[in-house]
PDB file of N, CA and C in Angstrom:
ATOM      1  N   UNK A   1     -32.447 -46.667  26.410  1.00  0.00           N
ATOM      2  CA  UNK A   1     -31.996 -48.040  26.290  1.00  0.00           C
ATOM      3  C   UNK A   1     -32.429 -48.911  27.472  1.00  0.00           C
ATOM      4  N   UNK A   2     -33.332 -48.276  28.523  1.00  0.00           N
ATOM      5  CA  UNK A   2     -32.732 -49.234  29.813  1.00  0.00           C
ATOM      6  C   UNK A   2     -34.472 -49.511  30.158  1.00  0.00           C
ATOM      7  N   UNK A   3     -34.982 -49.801  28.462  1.00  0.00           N
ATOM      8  CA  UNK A   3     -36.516 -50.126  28.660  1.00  0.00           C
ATOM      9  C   UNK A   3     -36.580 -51.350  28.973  1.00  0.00           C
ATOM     10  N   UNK A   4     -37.644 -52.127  29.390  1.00  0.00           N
ATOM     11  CA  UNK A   4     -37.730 -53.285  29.700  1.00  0.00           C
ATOM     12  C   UNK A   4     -38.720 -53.714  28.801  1.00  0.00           C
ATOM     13  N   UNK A   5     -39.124 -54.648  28.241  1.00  0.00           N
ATOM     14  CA  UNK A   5     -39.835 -55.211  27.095  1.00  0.00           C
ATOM     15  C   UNK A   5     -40.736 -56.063  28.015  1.00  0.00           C
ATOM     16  N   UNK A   6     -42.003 -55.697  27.107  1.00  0.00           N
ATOM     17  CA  UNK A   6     -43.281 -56.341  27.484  1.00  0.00           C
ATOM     18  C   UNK A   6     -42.854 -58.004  27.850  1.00  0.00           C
ATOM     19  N   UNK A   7     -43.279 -58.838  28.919  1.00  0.00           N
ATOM     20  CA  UNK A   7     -43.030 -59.920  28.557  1.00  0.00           C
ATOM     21  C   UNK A   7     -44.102 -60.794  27.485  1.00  0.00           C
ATOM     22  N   UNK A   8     -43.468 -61.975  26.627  1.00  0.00           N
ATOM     23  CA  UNK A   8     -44.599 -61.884  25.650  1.00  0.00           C
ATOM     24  C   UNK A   8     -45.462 -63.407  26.208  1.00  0.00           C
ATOM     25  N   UNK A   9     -46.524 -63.553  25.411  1.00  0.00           N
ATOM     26  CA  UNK A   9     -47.196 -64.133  26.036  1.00  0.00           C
ATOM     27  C   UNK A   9     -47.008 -66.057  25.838  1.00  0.00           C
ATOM     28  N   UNK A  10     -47.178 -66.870  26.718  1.00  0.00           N
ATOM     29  CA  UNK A  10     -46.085 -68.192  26.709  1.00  0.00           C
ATOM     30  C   UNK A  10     -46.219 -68.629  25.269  1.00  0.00           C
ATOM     31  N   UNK A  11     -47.306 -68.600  24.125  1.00  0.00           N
ATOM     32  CA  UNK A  11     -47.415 -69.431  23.433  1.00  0.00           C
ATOM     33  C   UNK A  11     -45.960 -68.805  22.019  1.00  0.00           C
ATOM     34  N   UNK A  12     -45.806 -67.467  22.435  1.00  0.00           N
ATOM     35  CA  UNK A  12     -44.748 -66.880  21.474  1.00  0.00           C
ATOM     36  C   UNK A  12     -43.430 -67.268  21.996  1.00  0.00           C
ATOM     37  N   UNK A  13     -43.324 -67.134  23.352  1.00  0.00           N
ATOM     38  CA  UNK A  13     -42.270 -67.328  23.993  1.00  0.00           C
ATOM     39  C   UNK A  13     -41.802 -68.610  23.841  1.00  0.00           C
ATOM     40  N   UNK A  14     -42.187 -69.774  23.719  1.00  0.00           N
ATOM     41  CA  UNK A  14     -41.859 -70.682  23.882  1.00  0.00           C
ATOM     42  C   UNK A  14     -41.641 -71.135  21.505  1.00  0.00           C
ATOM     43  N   UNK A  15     -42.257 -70.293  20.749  1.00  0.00           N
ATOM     44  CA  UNK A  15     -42.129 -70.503  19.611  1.00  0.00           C
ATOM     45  C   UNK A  15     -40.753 -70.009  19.241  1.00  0.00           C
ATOM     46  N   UNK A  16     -40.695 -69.006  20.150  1.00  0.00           N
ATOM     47  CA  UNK A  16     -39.164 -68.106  19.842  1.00  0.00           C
ATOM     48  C   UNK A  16     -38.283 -68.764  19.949  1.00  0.00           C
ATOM     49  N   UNK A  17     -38.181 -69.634  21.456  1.00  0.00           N
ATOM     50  CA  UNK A  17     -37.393 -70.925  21.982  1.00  0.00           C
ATOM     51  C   UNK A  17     -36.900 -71.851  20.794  1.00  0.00           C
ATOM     52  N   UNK A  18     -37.818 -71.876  19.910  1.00  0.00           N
ATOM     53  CA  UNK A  18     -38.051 -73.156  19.389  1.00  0.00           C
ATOM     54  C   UNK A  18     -37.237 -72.511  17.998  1.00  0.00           C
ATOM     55  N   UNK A  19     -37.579 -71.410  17.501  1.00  0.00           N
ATOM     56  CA  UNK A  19     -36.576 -70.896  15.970  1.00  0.00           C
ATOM     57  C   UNK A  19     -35.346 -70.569  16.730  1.00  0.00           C
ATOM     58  N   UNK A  20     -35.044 -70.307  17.507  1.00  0.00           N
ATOM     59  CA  UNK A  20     -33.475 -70.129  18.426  1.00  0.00           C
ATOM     60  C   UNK A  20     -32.685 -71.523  18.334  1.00  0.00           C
ATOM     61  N   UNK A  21     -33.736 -72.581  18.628  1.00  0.00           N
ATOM     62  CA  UNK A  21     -32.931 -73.677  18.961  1.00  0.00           C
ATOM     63  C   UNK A  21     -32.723 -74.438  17.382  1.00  0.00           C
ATOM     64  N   UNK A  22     -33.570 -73.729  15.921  1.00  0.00           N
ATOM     65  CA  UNK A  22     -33.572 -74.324  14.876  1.00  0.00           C
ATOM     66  C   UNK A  22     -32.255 -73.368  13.929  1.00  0.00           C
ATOM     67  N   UNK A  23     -32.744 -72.190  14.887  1.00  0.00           N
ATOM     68  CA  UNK A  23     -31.433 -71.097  13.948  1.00  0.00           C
ATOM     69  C   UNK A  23     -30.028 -71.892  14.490  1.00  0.00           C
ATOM     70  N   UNK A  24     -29.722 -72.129  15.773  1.00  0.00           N
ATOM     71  CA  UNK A  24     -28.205 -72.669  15.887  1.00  0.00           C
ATOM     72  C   UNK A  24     -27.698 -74.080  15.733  1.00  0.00           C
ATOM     73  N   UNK A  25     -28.852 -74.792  15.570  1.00  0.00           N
ATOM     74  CA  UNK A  25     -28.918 -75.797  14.630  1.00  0.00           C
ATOM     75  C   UNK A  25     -28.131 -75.840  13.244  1.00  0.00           C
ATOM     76  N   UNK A  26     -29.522 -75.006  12.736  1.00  0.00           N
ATOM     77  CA  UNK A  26     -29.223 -74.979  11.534  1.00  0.00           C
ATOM     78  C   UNK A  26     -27.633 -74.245  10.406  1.00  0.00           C
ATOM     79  N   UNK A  27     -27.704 -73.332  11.615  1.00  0.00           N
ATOM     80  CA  UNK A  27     -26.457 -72.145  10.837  1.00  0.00           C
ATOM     81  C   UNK A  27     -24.678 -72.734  11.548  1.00  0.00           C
ATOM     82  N   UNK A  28     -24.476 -73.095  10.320  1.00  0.00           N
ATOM     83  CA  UNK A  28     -23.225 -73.326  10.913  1.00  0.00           C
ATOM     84  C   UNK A  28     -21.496 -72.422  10.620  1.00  0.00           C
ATOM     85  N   UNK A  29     -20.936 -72.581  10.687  1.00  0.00           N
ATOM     86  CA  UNK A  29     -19.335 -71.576  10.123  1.00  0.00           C
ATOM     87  C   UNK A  29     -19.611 -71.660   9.030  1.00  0.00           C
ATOM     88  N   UNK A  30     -19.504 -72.766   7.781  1.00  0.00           N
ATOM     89  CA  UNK A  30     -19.277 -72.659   7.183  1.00  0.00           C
ATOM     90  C   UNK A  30     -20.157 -71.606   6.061  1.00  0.00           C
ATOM     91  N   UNK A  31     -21.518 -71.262   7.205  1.00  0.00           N
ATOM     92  CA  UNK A  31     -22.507 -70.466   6.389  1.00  0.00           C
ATOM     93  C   UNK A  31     -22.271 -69.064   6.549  1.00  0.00           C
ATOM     94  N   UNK A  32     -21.175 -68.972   7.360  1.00  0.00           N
ATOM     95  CA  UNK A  32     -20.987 -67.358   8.222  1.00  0.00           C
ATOM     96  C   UNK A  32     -20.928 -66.294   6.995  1.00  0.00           C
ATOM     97  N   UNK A  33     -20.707 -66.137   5.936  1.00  0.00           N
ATOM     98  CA  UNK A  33     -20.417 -65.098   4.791  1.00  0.00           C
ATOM     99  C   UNK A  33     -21.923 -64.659   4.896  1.00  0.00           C
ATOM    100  N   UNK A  34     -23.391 -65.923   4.151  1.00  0.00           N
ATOM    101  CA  UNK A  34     -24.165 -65.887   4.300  1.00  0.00           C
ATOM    102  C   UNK A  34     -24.892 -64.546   5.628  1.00  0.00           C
ATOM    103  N   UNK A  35     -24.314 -64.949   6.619  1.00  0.00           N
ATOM    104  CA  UNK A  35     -24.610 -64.292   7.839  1.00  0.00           C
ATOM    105  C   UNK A  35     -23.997 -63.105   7.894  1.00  0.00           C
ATOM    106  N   UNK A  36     -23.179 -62.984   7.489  1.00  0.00           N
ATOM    107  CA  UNK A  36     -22.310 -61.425   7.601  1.00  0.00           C
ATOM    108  C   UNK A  36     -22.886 -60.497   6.355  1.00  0.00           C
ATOM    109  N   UNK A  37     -23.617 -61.172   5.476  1.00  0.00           N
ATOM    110  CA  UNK A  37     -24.435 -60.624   4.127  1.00  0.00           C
ATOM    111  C   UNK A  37     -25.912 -60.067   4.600  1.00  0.00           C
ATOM    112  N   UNK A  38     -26.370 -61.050   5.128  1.00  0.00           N
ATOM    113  CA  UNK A  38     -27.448 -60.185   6.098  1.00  0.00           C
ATOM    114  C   UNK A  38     -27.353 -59.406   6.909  1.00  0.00           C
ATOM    115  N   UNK A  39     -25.926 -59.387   7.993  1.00  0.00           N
ATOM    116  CA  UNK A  39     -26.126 -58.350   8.717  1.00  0.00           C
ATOM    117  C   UNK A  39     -25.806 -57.173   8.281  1.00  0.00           C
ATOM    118  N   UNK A  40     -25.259 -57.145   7.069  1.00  0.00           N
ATOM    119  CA  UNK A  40     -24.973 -55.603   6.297  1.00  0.00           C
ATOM    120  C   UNK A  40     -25.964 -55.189   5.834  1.00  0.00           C
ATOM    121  N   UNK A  41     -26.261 -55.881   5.244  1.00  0.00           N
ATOM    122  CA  UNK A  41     -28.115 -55.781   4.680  1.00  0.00           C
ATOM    123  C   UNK A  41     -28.732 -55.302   5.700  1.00  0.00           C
ATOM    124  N   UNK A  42     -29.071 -55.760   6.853  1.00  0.00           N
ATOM    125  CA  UNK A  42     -29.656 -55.246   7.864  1.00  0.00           C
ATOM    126  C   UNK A  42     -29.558 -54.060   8.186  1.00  0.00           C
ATOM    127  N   UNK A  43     -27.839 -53.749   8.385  1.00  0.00           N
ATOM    128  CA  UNK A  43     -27.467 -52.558   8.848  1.00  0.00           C
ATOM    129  C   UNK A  43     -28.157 -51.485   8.029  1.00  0.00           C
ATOM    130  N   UNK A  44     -28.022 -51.562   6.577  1.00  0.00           N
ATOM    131  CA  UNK A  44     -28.480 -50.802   5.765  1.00  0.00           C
ATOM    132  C   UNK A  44     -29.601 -50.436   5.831  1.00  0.00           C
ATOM    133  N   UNK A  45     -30.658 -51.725   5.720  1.00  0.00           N
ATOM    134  CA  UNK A  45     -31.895 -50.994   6.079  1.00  0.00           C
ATOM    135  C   UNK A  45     -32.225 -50.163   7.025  1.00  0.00           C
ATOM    136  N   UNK A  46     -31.757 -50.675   8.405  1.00  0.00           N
ATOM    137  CA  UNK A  46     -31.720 -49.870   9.591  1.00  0.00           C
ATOM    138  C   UNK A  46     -31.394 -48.248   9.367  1.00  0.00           C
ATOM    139  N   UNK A  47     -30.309 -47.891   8.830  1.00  0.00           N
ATOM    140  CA  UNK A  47     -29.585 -47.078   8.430  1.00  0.00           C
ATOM    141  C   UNK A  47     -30.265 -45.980   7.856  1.00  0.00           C
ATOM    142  N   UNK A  48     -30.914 -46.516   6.464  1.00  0.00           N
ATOM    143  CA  UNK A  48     -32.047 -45.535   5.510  1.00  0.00           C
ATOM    144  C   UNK A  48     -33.459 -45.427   6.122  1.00  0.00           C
ATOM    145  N   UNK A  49     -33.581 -46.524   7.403  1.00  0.00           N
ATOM    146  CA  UNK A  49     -35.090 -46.016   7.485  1.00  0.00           C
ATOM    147  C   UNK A  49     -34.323 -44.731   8.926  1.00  0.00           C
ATOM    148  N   UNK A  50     -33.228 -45.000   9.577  1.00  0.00           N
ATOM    149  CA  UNK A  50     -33.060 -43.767  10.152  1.00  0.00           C
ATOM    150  C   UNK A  50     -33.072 -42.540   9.614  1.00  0.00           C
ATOM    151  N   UNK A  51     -32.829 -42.746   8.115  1.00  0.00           N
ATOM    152  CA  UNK A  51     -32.456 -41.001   7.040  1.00  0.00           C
ATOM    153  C   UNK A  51     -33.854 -40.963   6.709  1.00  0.00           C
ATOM    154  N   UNK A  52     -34.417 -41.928   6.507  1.00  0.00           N
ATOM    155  CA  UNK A  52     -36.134 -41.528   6.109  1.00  0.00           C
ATOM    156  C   UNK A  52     -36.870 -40.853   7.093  1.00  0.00           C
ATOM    157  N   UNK A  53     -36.662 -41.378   8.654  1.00  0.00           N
ATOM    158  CA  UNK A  53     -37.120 -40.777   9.940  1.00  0.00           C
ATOM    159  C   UNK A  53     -36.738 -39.237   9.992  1.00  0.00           C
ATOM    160  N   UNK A  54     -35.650 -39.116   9.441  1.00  0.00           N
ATOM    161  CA  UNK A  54     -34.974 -37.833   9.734  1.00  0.00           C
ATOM    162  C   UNK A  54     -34.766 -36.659   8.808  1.00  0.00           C
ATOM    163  N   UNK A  55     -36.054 -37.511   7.554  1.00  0.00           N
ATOM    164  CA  UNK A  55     -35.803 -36.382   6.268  1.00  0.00           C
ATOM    165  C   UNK A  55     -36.907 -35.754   6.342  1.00  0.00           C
ATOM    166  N   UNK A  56     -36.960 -34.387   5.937  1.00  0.00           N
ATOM    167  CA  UNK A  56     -37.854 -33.083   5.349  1.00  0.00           C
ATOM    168  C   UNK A  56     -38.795 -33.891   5.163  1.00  0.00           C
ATOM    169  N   UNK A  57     -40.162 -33.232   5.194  1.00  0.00           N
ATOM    170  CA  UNK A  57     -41.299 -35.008   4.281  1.00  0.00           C
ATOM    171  C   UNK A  57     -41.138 -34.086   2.742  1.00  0.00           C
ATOM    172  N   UNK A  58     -41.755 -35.350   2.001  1.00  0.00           N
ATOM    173  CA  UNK A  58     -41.824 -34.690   0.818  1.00  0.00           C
ATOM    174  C   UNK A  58     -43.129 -34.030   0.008  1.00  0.00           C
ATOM    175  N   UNK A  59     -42.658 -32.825  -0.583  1.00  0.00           N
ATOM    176  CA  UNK A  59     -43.891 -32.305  -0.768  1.00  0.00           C
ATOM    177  C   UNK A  59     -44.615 -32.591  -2.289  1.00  0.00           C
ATOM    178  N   UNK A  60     -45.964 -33.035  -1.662  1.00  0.00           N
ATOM    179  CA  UNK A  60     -46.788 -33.883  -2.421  1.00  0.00           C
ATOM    180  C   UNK A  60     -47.479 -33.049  -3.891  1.00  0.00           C
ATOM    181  N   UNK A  61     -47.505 -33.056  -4.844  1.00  0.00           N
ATOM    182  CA  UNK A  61     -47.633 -32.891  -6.020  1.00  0.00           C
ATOM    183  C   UNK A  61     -49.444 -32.194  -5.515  1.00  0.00           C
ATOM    184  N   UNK A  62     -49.840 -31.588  -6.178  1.00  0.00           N
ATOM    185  CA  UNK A  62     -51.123 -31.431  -5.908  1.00  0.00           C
ATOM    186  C   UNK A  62     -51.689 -31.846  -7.111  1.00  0.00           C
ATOM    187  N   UNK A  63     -53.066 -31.945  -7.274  1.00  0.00           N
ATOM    188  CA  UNK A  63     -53.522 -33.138  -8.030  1.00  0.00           C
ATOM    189  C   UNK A  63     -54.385 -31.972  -9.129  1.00  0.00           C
TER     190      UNK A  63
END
């Protein structure tokens, strides 16, 4: 956990700035369900690509 991330280069950095300052703009309370729907979603994906990382591979049919 205690990696340090590449710094990125100004023209991203400053684009990132810029969807940060459009995401809290844009998202407000009343959208929070919205937001709590993605982050489950998220979780999930996160979740299955950890069981995919961590499954047997599968064995391929021969042709």
């Amino acid at each position: 956990m205690g990696r340090r991330k590449k710094p990125l280069v100004p023209e991203a950095e400053s684009a990132l700035d810029q969807l940060r300052r459009v995401v809290k703009s844009e998202v407000r309370p009343s959208q929070s369900p919205y937001r709590e729907r993605f982050l489950t979603l998220a979780r999930q994906v996160a979740d299955s690509a950890d069981e995919s990382v961590n499954a047997p591979p599968i064995p391929q049919d021969p042709e």
